[in-house]
PDB file of N, CA and C in Angstrom:
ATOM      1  N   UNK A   1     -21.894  -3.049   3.719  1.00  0.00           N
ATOM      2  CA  UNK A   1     -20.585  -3.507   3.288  1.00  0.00           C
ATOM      3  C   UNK A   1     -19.989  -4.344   4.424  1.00  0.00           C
ATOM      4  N   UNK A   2     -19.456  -6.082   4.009  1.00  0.00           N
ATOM      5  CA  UNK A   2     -18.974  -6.624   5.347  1.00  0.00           C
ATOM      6  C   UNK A   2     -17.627  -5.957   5.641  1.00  0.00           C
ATOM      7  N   UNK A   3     -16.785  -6.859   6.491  1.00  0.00           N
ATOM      8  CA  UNK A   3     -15.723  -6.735   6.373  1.00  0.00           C
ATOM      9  C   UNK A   3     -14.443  -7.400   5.318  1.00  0.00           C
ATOM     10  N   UNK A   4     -15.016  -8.439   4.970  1.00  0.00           N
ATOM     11  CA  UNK A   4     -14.423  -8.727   4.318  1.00  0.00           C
ATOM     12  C   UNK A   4     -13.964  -7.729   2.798  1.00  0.00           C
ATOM     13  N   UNK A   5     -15.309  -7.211   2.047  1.00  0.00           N
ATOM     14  CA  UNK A   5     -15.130  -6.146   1.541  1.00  0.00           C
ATOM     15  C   UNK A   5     -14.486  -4.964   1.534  1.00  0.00           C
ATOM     16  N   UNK A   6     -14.988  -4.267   3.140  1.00  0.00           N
ATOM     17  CA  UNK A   6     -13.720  -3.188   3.242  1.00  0.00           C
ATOM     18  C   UNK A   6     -11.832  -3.435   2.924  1.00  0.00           C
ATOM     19  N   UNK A   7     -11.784  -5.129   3.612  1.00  0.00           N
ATOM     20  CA  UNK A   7     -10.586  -5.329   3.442  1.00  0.00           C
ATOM     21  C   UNK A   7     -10.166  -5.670   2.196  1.00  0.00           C
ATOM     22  N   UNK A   8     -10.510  -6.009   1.172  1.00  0.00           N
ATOM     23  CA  UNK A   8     -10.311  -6.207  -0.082  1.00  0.00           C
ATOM     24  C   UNK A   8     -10.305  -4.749  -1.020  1.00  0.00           C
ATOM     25  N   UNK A   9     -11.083  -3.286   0.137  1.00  0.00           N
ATOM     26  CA  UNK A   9     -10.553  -2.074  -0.952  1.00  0.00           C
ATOM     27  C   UNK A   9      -9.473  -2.226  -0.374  1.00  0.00           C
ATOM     28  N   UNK A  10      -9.730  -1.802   0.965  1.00  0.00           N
ATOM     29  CA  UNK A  10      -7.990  -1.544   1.468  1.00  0.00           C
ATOM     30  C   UNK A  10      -6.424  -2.249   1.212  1.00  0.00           C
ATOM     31  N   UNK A  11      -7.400  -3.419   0.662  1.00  0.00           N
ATOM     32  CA  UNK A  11      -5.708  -4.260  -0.204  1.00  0.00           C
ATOM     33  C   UNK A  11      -5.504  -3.556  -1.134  1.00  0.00           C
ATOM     34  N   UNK A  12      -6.488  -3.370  -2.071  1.00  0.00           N
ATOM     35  CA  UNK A  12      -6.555  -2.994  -3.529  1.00  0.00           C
ATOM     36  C   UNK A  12      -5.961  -1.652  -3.225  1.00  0.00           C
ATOM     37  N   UNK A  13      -5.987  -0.521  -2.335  1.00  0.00           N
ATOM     38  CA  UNK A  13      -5.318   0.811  -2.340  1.00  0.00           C
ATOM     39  C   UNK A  13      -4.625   0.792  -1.985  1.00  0.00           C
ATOM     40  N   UNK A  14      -3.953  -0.197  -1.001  1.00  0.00           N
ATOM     41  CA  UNK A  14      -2.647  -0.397  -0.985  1.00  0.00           C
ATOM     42  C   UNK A  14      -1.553  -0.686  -1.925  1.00  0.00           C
ATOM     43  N   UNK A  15      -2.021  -1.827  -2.160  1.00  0.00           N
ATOM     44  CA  UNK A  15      -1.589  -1.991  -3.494  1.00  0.00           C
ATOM     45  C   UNK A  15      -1.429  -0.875  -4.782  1.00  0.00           C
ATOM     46  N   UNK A  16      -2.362   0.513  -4.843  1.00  0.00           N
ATOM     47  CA  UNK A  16      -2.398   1.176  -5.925  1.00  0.00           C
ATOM     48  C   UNK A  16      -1.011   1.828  -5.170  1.00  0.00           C
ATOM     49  N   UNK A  17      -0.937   2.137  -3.903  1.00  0.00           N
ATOM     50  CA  UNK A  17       0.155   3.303  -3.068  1.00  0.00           C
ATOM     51  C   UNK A  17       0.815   2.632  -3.405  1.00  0.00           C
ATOM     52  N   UNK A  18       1.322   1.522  -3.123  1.00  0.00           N
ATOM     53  CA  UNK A  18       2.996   0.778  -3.550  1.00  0.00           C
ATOM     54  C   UNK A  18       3.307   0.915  -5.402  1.00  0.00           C
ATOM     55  N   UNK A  19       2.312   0.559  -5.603  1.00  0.00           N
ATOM     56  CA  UNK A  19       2.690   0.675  -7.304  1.00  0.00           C
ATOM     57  C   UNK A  19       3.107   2.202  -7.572  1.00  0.00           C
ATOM     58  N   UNK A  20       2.025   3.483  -7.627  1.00  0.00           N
ATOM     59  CA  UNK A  20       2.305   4.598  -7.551  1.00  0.00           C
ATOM     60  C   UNK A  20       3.576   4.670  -6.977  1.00  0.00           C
ATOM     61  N   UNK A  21       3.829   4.743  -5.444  1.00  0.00           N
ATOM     62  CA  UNK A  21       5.520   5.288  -5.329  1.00  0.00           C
ATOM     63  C   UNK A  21       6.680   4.727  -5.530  1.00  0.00           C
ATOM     64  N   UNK A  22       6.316   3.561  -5.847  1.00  0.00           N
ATOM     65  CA  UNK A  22       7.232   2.593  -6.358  1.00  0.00           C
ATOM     66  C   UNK A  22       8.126   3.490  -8.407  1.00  0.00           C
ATOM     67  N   UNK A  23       6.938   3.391  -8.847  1.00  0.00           N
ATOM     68  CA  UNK A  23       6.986   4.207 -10.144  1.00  0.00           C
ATOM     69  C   UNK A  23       7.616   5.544  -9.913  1.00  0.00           C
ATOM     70  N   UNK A  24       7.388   6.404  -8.849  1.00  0.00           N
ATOM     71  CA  UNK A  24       7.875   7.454  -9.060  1.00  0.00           C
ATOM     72  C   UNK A  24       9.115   7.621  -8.524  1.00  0.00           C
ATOM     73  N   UNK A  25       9.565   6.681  -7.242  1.00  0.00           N
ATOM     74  CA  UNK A  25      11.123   6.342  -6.774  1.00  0.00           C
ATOM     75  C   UNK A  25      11.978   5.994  -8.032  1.00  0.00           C
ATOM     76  N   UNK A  26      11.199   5.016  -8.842  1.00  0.00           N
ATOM     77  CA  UNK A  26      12.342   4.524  -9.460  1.00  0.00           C
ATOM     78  C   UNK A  26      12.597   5.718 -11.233  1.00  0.00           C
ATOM     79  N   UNK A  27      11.632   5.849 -11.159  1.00  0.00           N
ATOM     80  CA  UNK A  27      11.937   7.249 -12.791  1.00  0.00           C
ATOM     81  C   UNK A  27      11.957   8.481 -12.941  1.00  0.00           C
ATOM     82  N   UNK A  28      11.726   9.131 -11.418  1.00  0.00           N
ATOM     83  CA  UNK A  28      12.144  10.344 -11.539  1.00  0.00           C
ATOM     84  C   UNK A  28      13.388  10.953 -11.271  1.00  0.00           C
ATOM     85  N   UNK A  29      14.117  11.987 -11.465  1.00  0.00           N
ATOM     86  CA  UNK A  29      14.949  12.626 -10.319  1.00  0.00           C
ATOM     87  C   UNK A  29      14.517  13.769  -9.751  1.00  0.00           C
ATOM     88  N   UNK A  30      14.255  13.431  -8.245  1.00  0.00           N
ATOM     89  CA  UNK A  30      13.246  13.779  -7.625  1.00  0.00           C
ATOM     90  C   UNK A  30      14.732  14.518  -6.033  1.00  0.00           C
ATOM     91  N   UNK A  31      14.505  15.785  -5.607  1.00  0.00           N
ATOM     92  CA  UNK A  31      14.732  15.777  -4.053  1.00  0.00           C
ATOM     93  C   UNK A  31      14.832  14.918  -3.410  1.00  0.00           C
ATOM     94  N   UNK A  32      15.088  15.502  -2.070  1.00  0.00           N
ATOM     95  CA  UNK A  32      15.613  14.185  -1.057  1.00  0.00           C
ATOM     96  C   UNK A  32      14.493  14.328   0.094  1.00  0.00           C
ATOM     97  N   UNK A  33      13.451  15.348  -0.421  1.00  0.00           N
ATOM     98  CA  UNK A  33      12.267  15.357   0.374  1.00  0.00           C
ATOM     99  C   UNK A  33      11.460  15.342   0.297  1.00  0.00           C
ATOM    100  N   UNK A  34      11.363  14.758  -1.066  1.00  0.00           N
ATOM    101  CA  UNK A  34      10.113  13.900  -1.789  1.00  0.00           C
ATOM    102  C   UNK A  34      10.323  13.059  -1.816  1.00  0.00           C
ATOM    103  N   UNK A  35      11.706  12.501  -2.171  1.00  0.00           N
ATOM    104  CA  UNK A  35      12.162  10.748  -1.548  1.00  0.00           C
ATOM    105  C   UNK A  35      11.512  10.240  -0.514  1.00  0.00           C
ATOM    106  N   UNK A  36      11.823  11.200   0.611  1.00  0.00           N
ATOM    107  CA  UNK A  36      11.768  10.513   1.872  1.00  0.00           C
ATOM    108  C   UNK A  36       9.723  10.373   2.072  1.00  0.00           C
ATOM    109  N   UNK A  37       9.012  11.192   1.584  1.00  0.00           N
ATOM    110  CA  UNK A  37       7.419  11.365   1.712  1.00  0.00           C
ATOM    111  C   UNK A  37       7.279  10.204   0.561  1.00  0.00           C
ATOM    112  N   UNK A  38       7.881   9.802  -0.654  1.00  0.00           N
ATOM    113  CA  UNK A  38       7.324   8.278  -1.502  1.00  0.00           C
ATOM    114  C   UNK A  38       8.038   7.112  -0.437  1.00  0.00           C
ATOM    115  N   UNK A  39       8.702   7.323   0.353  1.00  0.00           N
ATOM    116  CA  UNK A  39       9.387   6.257   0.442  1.00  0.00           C
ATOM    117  C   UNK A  39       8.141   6.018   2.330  1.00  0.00           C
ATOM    118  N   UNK A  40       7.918   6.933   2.574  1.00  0.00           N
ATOM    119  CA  UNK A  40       6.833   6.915   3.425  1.00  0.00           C
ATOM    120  C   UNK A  40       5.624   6.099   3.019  1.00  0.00           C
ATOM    121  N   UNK A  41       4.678   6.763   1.762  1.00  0.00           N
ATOM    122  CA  UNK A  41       4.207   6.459   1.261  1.00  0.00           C
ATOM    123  C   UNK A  41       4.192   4.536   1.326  1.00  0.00           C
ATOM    124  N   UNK A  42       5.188   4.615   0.503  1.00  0.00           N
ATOM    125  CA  UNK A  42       5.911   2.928   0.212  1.00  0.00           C
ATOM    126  C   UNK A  42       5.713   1.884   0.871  1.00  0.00           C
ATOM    127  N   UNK A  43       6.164   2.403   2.129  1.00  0.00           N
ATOM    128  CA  UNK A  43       5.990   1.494   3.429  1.00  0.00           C
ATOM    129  C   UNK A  43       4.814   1.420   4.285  1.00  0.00           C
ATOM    130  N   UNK A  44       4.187   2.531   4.186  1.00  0.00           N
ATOM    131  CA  UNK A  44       2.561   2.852   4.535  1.00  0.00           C
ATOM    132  C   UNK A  44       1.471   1.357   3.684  1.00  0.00           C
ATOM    133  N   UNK A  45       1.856   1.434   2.633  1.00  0.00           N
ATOM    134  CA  UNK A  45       1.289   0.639   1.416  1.00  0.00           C
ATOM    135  C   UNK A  45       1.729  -0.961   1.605  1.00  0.00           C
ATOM    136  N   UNK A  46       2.807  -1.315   2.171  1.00  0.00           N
ATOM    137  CA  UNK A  46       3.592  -2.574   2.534  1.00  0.00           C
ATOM    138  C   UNK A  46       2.826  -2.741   3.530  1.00  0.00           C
ATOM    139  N   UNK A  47       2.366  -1.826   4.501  1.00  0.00           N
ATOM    140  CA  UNK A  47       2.161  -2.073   5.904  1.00  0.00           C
ATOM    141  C   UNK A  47       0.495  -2.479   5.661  1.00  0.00           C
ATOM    142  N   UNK A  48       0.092  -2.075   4.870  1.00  0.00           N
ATOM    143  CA  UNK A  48      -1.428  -2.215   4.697  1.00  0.00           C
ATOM    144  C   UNK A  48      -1.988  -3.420   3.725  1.00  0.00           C
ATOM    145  N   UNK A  49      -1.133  -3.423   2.827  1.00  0.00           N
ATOM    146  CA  UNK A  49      -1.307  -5.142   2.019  1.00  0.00           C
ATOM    147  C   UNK A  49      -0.812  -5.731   3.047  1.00  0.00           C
ATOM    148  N   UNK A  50       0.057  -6.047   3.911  1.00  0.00           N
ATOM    149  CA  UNK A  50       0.736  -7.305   5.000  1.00  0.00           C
ATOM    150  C   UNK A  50      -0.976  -7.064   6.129  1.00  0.00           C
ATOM    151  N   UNK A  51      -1.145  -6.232   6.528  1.00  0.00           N
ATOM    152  CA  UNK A  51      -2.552  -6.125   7.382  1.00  0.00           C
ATOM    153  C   UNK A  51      -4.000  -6.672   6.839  1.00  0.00           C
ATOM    154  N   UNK A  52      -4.048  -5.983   5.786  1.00  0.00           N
ATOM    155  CA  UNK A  52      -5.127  -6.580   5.334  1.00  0.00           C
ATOM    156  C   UNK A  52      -5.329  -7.944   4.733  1.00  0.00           C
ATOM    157  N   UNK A  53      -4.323  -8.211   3.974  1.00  0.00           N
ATOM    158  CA  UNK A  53      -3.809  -9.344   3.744  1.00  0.00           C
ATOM    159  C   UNK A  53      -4.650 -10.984   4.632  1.00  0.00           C
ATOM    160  N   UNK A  54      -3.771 -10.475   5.762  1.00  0.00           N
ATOM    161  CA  UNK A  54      -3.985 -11.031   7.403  1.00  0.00           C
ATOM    162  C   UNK A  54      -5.561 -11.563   7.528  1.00  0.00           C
ATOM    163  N   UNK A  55      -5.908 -10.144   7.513  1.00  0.00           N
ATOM    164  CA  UNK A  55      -7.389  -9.659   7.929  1.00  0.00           C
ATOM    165  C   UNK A  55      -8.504 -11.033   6.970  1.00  0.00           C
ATOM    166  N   UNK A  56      -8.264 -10.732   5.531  1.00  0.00           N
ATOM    167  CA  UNK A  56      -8.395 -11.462   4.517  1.00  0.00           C
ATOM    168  C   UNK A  56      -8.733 -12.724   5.050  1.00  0.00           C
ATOM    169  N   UNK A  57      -7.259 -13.261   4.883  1.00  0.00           N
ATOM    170  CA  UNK A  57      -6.920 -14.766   5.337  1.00  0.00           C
ATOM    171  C   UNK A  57      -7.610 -15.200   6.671  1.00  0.00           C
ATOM    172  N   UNK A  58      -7.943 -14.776   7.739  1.00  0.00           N
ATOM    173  CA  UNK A  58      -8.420 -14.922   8.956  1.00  0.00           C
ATOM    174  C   UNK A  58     -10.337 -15.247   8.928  1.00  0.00           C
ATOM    175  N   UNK A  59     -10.838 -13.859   7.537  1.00  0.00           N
ATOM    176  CA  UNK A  59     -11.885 -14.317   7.437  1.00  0.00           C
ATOM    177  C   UNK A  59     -12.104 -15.012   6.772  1.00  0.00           C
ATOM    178  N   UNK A  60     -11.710 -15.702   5.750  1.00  0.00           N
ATOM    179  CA  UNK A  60     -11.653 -16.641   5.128  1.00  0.00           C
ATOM    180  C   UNK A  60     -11.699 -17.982   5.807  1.00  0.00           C
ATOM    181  N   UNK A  61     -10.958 -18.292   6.485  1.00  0.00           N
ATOM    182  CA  UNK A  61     -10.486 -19.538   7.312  1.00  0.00           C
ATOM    183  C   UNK A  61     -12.103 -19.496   8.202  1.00  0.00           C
TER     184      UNK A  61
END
């Protein structure tokens, strides 16, 4: 498996984490300490599509 591959799951599961807590921030009523673990989540998932993303674009070029 290159790298380019690994980075294209790791977009793709990123992407599944943002969708997932995205969905469950916005339709449940949920605690304020499960908020704070999707909203973790959330940004975990932002942080990893913007990285891999990168990663992507770099091997590409």
């Amino acid at each position: 498996m290159n790298r380019t591959m690994r980075s294209l799951i790791g977009l793709i599961g990123s992407l599944v984490l943002i969708v997932a807590s995205s969905f469950i921030l916005l339709t449940k009523d949920i605690p304020s300490q499960t908020t704070t673990v999707q909203t973790i989540f959330l940004v975990s998932g932002v942080v990893g599509v913007i990285t891999n993303g990168i990663i992507i674009k770099k091997l590409k070029a």
